[in-house]
PDB file of N, CA and C in Angstrom:
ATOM      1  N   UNK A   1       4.362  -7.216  16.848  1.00  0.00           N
ATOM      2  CA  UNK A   1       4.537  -7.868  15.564  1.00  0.00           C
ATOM      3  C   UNK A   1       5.841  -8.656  15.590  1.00  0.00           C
ATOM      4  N   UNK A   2       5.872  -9.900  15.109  1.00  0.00           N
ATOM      5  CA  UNK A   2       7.006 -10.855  15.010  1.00  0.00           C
ATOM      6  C   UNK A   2       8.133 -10.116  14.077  1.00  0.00           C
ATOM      7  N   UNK A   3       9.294 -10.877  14.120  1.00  0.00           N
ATOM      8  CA  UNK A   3      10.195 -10.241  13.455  1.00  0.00           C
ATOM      9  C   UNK A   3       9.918 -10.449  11.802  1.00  0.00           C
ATOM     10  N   UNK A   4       9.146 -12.262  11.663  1.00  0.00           N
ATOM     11  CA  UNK A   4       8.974 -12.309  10.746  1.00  0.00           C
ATOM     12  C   UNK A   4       7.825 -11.694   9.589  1.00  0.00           C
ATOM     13  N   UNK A   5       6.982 -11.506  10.758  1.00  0.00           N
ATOM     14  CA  UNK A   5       5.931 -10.840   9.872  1.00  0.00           C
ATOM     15  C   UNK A   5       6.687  -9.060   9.715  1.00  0.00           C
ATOM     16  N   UNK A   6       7.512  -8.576  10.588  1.00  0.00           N
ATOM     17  CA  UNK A   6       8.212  -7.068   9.882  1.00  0.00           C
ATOM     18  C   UNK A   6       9.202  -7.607   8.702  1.00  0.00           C
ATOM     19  N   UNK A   7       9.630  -8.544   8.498  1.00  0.00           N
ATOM     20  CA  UNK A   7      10.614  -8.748   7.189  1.00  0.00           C
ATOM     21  C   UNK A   7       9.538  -8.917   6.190  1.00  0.00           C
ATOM     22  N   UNK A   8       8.386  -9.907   6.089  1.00  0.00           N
ATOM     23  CA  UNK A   8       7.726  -9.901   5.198  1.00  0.00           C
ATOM     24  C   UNK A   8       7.048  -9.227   4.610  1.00  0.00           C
ATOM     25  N   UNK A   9       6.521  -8.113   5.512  1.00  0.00           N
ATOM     26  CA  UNK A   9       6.202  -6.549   5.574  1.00  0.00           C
ATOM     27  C   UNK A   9       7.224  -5.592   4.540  1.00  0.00           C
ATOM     28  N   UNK A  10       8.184  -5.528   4.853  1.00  0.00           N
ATOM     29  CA  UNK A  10       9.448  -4.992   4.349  1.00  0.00           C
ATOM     30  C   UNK A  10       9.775  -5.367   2.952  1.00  0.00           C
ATOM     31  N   UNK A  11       9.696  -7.058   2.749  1.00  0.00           N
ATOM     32  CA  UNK A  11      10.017  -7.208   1.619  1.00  0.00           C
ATOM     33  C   UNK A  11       8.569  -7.014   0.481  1.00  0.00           C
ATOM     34  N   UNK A  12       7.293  -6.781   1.403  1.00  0.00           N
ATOM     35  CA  UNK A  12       6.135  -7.003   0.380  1.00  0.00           C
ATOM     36  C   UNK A  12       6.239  -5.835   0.090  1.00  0.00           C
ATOM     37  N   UNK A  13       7.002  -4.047   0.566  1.00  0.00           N
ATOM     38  CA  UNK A  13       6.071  -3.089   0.385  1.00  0.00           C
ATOM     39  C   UNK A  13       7.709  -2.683  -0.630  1.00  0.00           C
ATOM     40  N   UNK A  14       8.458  -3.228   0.089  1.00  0.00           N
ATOM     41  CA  UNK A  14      10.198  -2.902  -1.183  1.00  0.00           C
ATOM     42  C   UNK A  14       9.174  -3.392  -2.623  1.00  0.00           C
ATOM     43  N   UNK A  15       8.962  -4.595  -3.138  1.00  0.00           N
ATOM     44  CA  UNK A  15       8.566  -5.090  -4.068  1.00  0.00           C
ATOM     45  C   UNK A  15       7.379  -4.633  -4.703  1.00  0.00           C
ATOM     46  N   UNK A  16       6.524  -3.683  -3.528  1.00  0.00           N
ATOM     47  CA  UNK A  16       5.515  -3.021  -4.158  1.00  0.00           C
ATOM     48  C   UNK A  16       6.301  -1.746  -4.814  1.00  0.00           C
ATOM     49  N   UNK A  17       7.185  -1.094  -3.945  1.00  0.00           N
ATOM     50  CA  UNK A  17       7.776  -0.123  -4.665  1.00  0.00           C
ATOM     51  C   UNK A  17       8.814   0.052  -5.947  1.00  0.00           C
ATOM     52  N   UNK A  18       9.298  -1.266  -5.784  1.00  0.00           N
ATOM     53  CA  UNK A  18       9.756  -1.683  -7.575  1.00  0.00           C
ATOM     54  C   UNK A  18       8.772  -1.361  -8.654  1.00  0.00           C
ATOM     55  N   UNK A  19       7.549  -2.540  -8.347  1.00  0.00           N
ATOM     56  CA  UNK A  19       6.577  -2.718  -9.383  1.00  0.00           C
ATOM     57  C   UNK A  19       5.713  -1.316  -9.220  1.00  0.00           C
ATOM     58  N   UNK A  20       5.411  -0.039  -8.618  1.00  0.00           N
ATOM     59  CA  UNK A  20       4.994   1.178  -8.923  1.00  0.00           C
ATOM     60  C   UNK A  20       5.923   1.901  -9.351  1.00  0.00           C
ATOM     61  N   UNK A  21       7.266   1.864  -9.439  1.00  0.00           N
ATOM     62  CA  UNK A  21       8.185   2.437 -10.098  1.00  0.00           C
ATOM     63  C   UNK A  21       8.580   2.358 -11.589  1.00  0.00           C
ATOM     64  N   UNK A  22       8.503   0.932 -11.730  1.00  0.00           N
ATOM     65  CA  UNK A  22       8.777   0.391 -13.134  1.00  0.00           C
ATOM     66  C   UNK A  22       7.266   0.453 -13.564  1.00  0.00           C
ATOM     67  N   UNK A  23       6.420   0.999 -13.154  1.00  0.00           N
ATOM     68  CA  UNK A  23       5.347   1.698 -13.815  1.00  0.00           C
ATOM     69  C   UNK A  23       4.842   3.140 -14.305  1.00  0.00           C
ATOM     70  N   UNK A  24       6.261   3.778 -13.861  1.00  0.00           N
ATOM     71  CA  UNK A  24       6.275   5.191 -14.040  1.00  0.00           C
ATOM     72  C   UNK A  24       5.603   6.347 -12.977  1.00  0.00           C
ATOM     73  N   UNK A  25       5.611   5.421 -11.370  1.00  0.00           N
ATOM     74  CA  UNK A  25       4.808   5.722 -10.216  1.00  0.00           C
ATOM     75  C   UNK A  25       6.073   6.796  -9.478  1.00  0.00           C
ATOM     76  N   UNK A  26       5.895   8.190  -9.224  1.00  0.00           N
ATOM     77  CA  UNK A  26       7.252   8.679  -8.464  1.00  0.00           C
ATOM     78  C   UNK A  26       6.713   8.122  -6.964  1.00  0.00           C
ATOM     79  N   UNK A  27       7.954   7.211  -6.271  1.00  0.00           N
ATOM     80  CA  UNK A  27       7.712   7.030  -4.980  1.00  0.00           C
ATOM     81  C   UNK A  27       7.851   8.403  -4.454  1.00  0.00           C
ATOM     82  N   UNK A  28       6.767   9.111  -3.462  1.00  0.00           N
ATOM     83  CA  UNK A  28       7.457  10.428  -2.438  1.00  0.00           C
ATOM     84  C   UNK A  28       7.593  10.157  -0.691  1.00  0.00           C
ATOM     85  N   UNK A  29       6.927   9.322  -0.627  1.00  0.00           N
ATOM     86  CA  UNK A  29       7.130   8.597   0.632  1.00  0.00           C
ATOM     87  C   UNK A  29       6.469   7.401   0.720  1.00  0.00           C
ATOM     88  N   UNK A  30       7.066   7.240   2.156  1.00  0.00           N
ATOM     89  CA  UNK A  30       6.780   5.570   3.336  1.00  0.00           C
ATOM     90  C   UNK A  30       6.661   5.561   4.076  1.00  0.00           C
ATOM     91  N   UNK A  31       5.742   4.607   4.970  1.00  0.00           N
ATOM     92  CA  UNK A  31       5.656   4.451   6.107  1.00  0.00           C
ATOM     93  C   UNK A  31       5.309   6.024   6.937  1.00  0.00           C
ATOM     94  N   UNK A  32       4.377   6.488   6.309  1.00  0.00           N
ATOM     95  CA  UNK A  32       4.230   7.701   6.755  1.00  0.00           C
ATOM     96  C   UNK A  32       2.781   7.235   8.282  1.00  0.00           C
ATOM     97  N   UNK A  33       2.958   7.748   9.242  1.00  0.00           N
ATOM     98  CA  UNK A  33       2.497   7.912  10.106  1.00  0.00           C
ATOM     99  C   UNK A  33       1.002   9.204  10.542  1.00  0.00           C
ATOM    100  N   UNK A  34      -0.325   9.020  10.416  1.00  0.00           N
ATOM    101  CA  UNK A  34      -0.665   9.989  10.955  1.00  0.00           C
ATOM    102  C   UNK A  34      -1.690   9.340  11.810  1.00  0.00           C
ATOM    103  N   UNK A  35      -2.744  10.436  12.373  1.00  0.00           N
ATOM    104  CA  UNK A  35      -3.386  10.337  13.742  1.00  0.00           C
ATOM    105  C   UNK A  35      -4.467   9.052  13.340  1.00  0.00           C
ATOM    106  N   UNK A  36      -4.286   8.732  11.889  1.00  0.00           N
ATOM    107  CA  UNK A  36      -5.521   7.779  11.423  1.00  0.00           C
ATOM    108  C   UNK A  36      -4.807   6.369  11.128  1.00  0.00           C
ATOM    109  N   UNK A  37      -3.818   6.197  11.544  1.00  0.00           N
ATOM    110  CA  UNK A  37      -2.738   4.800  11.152  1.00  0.00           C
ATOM    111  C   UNK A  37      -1.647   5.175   9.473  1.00  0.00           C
ATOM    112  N   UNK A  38      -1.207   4.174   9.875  1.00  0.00           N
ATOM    113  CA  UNK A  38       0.332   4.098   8.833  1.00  0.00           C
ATOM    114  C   UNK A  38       0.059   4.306   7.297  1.00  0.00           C
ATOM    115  N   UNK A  39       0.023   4.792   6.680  1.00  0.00           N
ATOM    116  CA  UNK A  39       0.080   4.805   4.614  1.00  0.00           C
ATOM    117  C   UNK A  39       1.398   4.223   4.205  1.00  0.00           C
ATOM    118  N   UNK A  40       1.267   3.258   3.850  1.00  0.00           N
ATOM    119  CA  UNK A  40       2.256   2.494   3.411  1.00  0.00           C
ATOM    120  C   UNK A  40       3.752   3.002   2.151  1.00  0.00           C
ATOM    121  N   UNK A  41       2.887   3.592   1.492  1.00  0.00           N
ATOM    122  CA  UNK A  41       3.561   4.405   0.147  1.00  0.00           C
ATOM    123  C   UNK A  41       2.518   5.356  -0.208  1.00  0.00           C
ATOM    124  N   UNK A  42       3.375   6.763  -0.110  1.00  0.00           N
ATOM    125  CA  UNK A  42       2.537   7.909  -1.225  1.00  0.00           C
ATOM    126  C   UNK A  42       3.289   7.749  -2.511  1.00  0.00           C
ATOM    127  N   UNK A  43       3.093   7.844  -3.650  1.00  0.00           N
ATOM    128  CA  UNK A  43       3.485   7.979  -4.926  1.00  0.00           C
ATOM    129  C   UNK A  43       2.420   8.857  -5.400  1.00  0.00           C
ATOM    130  N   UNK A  44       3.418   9.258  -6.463  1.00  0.00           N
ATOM    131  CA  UNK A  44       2.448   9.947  -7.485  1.00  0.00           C
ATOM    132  C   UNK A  44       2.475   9.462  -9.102  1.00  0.00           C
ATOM    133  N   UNK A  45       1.319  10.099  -9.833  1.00  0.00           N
ATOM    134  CA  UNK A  45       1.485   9.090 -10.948  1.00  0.00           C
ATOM    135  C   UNK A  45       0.833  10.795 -12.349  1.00  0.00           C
ATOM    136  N   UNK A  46       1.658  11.375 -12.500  1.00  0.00           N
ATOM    137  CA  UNK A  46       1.194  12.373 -13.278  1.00  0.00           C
ATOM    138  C   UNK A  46       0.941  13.685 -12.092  1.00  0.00           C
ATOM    139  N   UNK A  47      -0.508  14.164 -12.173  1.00  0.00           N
ATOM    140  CA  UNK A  47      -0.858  15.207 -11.223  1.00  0.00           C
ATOM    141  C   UNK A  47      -1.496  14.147 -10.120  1.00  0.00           C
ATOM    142  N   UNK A  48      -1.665  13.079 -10.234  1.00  0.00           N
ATOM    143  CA  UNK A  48      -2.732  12.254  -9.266  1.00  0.00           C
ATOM    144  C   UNK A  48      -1.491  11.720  -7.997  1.00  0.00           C
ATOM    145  N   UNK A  49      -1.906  12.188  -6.665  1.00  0.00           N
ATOM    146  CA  UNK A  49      -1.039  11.100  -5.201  1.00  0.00           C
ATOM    147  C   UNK A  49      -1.835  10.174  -5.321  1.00  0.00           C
ATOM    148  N   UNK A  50      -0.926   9.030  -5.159  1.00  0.00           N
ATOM    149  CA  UNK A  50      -1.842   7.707  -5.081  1.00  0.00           C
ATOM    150  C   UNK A  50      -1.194   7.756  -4.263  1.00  0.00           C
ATOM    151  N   UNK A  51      -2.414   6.870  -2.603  1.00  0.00           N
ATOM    152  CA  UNK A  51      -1.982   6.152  -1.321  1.00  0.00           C
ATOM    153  C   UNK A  51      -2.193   4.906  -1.218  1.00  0.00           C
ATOM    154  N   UNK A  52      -0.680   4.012  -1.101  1.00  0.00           N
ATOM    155  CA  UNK A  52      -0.828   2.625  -1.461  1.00  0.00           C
ATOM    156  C   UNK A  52      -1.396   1.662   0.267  1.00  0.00           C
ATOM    157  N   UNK A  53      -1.891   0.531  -0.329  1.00  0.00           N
ATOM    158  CA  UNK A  53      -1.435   0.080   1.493  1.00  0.00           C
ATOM    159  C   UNK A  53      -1.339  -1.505   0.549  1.00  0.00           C
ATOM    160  N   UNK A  54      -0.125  -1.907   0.931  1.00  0.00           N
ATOM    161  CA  UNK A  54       0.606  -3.120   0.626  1.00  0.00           C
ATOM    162  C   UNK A  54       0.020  -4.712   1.798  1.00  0.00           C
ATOM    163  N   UNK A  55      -0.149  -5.749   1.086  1.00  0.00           N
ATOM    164  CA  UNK A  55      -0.965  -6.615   2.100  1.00  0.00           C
ATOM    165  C   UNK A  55       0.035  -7.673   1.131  1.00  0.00           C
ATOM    166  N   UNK A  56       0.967  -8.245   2.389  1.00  0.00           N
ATOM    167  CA  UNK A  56       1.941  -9.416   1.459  1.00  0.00           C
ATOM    168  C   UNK A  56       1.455 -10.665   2.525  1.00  0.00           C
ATOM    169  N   UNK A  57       2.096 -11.543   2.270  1.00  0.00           N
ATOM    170  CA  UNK A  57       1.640 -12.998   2.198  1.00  0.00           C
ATOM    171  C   UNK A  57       2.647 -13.944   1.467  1.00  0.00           C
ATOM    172  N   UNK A  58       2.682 -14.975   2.116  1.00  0.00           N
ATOM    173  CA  UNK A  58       4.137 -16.116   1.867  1.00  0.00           C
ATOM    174  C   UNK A  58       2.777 -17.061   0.537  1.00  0.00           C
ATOM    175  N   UNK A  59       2.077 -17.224   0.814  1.00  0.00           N
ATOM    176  CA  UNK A  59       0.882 -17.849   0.449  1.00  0.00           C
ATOM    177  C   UNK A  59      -0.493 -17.474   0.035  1.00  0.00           C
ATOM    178  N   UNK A  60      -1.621 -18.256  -0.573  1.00  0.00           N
ATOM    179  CA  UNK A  60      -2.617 -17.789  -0.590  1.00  0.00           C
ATOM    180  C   UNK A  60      -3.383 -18.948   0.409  1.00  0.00           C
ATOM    181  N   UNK A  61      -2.199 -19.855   1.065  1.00  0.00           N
ATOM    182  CA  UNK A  61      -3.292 -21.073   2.317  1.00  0.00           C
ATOM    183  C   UNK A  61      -3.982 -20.237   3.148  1.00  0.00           C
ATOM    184  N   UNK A  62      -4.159 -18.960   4.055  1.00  0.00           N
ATOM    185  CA  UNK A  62      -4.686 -18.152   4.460  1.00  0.00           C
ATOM    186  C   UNK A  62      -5.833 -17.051   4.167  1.00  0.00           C
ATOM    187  N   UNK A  63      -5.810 -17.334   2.862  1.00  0.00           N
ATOM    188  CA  UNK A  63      -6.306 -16.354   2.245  1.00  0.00           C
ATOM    189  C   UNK A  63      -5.781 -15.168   1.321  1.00  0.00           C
ATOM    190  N   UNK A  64      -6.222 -15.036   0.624  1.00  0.00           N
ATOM    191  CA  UNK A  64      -5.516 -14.160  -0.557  1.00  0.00           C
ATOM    192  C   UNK A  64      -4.782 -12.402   0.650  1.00  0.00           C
ATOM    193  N   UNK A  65      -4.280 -12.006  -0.166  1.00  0.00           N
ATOM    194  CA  UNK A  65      -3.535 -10.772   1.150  1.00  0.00           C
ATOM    195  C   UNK A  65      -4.672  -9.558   1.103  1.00  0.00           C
ATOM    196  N   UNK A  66      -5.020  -9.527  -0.278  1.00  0.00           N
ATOM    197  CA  UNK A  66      -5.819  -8.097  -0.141  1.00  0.00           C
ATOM    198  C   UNK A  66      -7.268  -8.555   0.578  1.00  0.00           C
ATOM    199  N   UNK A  67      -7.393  -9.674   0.992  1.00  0.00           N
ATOM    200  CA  UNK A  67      -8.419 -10.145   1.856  1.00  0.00           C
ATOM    201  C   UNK A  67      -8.552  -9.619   3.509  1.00  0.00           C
ATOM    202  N   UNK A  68      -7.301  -9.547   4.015  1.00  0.00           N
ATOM    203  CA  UNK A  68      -7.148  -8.696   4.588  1.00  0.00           C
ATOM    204  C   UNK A  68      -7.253  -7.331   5.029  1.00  0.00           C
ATOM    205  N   UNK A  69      -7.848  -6.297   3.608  1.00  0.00           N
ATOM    206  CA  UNK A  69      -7.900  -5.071   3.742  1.00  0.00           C
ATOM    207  C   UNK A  69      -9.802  -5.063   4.238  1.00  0.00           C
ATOM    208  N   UNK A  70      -9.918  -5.191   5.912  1.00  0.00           N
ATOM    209  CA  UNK A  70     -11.441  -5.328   6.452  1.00  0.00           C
ATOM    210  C   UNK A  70     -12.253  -3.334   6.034  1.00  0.00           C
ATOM    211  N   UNK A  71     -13.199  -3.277   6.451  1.00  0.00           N
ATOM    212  CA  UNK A  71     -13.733  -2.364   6.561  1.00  0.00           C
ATOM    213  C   UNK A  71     -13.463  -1.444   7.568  1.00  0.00           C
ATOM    214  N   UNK A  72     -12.743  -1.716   8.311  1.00  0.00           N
ATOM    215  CA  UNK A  72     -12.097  -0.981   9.387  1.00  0.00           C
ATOM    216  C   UNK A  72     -10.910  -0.409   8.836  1.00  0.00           C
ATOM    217  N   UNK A  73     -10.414  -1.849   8.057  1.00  0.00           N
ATOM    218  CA  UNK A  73      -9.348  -1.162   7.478  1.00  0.00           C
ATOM    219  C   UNK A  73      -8.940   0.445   6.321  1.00  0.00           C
ATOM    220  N   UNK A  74     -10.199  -0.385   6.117  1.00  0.00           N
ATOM    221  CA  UNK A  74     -10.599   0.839   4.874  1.00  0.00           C
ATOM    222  C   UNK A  74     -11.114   2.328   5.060  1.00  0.00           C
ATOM    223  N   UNK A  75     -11.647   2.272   6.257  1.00  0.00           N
ATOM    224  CA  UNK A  75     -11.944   3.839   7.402  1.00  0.00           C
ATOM    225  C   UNK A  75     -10.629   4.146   7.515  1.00  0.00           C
ATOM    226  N   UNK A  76      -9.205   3.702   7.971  1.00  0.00           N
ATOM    227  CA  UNK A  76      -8.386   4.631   8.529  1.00  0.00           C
ATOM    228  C   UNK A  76      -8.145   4.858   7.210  1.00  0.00           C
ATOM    229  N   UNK A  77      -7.740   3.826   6.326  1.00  0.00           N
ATOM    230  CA  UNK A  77      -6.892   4.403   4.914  1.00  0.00           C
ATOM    231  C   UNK A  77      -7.379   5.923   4.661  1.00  0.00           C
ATOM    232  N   UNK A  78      -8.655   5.639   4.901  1.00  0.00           N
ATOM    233  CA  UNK A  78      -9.466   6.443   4.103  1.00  0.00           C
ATOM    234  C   UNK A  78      -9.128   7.971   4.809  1.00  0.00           C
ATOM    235  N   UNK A  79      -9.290   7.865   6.720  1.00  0.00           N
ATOM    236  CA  UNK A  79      -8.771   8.571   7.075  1.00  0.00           C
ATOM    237  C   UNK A  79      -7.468   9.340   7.122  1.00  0.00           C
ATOM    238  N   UNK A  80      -6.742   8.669   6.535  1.00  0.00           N
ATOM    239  CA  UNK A  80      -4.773   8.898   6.814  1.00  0.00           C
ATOM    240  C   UNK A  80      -4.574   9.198   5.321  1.00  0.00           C
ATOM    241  N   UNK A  81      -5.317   8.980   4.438  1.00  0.00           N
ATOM    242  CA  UNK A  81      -5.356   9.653   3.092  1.00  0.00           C
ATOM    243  C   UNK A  81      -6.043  11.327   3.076  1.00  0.00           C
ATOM    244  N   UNK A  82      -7.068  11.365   3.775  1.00  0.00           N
ATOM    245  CA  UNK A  82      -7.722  12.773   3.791  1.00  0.00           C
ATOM    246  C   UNK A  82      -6.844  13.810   5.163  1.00  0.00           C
ATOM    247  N   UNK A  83      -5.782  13.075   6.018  1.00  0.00           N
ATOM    248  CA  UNK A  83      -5.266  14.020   6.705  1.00  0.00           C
ATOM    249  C   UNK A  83      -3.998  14.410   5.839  1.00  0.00           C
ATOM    250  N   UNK A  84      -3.146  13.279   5.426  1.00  0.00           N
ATOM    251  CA  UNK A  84      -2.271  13.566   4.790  1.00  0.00           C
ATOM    252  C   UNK A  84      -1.997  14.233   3.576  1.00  0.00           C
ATOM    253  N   UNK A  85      -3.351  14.354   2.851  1.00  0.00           N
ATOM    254  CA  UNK A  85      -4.033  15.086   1.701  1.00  0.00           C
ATOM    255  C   UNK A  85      -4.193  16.778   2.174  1.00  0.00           C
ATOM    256  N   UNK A  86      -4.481  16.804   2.996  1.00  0.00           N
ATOM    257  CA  UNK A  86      -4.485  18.135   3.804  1.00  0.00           C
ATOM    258  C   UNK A  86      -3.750  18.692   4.353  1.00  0.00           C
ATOM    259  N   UNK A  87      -2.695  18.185   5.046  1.00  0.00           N
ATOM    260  CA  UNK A  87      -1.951  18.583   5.549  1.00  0.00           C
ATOM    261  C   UNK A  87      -1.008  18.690   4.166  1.00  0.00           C
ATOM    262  N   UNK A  88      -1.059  18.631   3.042  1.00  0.00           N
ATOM    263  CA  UNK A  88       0.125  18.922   1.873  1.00  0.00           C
ATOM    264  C   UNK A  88      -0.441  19.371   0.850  1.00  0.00           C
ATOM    265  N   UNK A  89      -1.866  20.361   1.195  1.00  0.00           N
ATOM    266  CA  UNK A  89      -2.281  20.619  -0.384  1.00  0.00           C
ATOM    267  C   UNK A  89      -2.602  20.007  -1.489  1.00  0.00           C
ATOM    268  N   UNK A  90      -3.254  18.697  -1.110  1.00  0.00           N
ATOM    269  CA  UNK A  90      -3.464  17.224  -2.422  1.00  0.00           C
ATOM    270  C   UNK A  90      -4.742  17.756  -2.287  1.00  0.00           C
ATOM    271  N   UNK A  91      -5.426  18.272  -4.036  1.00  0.00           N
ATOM    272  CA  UNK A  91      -6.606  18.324  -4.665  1.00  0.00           C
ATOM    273  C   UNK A  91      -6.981  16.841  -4.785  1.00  0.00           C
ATOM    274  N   UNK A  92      -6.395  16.347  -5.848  1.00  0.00           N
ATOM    275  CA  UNK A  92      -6.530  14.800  -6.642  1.00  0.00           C
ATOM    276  C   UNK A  92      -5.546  13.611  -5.877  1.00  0.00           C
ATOM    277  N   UNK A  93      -6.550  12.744  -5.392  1.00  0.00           N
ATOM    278  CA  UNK A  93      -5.974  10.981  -4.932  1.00  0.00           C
ATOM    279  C   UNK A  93      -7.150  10.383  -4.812  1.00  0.00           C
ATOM    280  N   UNK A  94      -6.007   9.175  -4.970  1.00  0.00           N
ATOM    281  CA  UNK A  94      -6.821   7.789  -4.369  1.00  0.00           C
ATOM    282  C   UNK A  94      -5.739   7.047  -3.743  1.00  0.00           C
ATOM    283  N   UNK A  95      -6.603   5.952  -3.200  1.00  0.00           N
ATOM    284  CA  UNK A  95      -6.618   4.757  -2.424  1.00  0.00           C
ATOM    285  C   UNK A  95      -6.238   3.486  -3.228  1.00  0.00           C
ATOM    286  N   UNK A  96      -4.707   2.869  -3.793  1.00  0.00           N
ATOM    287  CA  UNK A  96      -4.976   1.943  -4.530  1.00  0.00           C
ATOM    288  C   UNK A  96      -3.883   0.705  -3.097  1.00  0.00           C
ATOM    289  N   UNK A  97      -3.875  -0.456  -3.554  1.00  0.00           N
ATOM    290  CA  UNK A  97      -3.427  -1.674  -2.600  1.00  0.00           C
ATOM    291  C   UNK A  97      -3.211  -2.595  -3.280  1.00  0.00           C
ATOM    292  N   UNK A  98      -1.908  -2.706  -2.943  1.00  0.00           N
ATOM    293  CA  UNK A  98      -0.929  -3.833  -3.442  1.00  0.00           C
ATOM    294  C   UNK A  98      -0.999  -4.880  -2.826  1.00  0.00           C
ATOM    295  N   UNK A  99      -1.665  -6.298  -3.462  1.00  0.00           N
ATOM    296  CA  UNK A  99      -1.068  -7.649  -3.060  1.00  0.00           C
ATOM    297  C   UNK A  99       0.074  -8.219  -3.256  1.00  0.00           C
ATOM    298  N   UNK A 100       1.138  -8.779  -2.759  1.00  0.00           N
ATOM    299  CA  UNK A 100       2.353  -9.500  -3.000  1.00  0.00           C
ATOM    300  C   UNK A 100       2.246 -10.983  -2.420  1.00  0.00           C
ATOM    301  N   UNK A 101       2.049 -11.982  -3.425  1.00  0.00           N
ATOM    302  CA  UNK A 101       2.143 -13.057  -2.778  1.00  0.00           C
ATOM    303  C   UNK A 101       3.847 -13.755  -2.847  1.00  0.00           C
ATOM    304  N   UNK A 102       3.922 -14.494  -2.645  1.00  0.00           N
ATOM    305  CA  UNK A 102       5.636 -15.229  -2.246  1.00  0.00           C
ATOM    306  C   UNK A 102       6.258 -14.999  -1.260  1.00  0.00           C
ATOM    307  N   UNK A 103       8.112 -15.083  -1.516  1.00  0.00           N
ATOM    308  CA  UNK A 103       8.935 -15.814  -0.769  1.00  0.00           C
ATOM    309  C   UNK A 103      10.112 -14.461  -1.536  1.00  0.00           C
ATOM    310  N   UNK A 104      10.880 -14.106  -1.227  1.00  0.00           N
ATOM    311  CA  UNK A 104      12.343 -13.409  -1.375  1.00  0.00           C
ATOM    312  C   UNK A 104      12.744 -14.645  -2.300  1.00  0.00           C
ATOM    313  N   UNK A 105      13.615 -14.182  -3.417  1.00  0.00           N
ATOM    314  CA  UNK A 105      14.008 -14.717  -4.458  1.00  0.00           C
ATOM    315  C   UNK A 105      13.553 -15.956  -4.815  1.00  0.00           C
ATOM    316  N   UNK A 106      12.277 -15.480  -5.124  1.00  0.00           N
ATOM    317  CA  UNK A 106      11.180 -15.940  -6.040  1.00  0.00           C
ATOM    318  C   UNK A 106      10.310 -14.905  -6.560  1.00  0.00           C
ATOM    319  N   UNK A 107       9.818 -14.897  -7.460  1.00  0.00           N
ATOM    320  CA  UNK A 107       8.981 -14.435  -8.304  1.00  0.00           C
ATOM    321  C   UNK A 107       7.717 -14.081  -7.526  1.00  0.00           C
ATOM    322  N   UNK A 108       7.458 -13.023  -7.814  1.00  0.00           N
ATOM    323  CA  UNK A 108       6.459 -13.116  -6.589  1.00  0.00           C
ATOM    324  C   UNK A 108       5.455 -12.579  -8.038  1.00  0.00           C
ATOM    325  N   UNK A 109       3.928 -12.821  -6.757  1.00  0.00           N
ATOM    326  CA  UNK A 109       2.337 -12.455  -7.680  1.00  0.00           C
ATOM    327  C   UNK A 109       2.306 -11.260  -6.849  1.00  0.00           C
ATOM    328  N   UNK A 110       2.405 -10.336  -7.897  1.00  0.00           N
ATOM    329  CA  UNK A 110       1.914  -9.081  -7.397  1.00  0.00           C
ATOM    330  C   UNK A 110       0.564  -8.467  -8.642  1.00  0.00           C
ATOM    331  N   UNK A 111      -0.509  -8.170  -7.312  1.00  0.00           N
ATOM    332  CA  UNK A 111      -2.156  -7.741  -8.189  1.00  0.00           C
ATOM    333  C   UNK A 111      -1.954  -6.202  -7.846  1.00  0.00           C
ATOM    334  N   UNK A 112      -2.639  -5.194  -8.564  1.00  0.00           N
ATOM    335  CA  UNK A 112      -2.104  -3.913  -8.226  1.00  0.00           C
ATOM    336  C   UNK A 112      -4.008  -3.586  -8.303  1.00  0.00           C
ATOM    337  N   UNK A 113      -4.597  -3.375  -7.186  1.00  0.00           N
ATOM    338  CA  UNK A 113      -5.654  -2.873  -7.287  1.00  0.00           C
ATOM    339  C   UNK A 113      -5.791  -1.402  -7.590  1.00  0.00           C
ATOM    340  N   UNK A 114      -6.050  -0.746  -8.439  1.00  0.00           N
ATOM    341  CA  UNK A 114      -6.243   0.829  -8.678  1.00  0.00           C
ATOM    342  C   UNK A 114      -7.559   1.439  -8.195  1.00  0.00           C
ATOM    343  N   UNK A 115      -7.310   2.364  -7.233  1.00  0.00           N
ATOM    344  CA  UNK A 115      -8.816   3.308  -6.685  1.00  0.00           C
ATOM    345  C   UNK A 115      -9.828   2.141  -6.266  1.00  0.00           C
ATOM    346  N   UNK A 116      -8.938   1.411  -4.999  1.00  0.00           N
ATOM    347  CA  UNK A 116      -9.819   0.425  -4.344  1.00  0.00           C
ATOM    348  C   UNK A 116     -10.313   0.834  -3.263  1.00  0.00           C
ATOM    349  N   UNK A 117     -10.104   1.727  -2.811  1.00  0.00           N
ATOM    350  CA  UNK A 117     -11.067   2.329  -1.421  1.00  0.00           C
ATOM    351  C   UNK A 117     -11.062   3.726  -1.863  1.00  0.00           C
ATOM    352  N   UNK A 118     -12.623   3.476  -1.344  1.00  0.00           N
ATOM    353  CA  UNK A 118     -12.799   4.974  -1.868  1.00  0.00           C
ATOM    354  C   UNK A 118     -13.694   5.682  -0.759  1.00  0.00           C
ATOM    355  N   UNK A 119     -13.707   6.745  -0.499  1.00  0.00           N
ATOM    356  CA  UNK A 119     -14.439   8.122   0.764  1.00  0.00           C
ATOM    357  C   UNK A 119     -16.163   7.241   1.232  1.00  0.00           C
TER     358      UNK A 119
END
């Protein structure tokens, strides 16, 4: 991965974690790692873990970001949500994914899909 696509990475999933915060979202982790690929952000939101996966983008000339989240993609989530769910005692989650479109100091479009992949 380019350096630039890890900064844009960085700044799409910081900005996701603002906008789930200033929503009353407790961040509990990032960039968590398991045998099924990366979970971008666990938060929780009441009794419910929500597992985010953040898809940023300078633009929509490519295609919108959550366009990106393929069906493949959506097997590991799905997978790295049910290990990480297990491995910590999570009854109640979902699967929600953050688009961030823009640029660092600019305003960015952020879409907050809720319980977009599901088992």
């Amino acid at each position: 991965m380019s350096a630039h696509n890890r900064r844009l990475g960085a700044w799409g999933e910081q900005t996701a974690v603002d906008f789930l915060a200033g929503r009353g979202y407790e961040i509990v982790d990032r960039n968590v790692r398991t045998p099924y690929g990366e979970i971008d952000i666990v938060a929780r939101l009441g009794e419910l873990t929500v597992f985010v996966e953040v898809k940023a983008r300078l633009s929509a000339s490519m295609g919108l970001p959550e366009d990106s989240i393929t069906a493949r993609k959506r097997a590991h989530l799905v997978g790295a949500a049910q290990h990480y769910a297990s491995e910590h005692g999570i009854d109640s989650w979902q699967i929600d994914a953050v688009s961030v479109e823009g640029q660092a100091g600019a305003p960015p479009r952020i879409t907050h899909f809720e319980n977009a992949v599901s088992e």
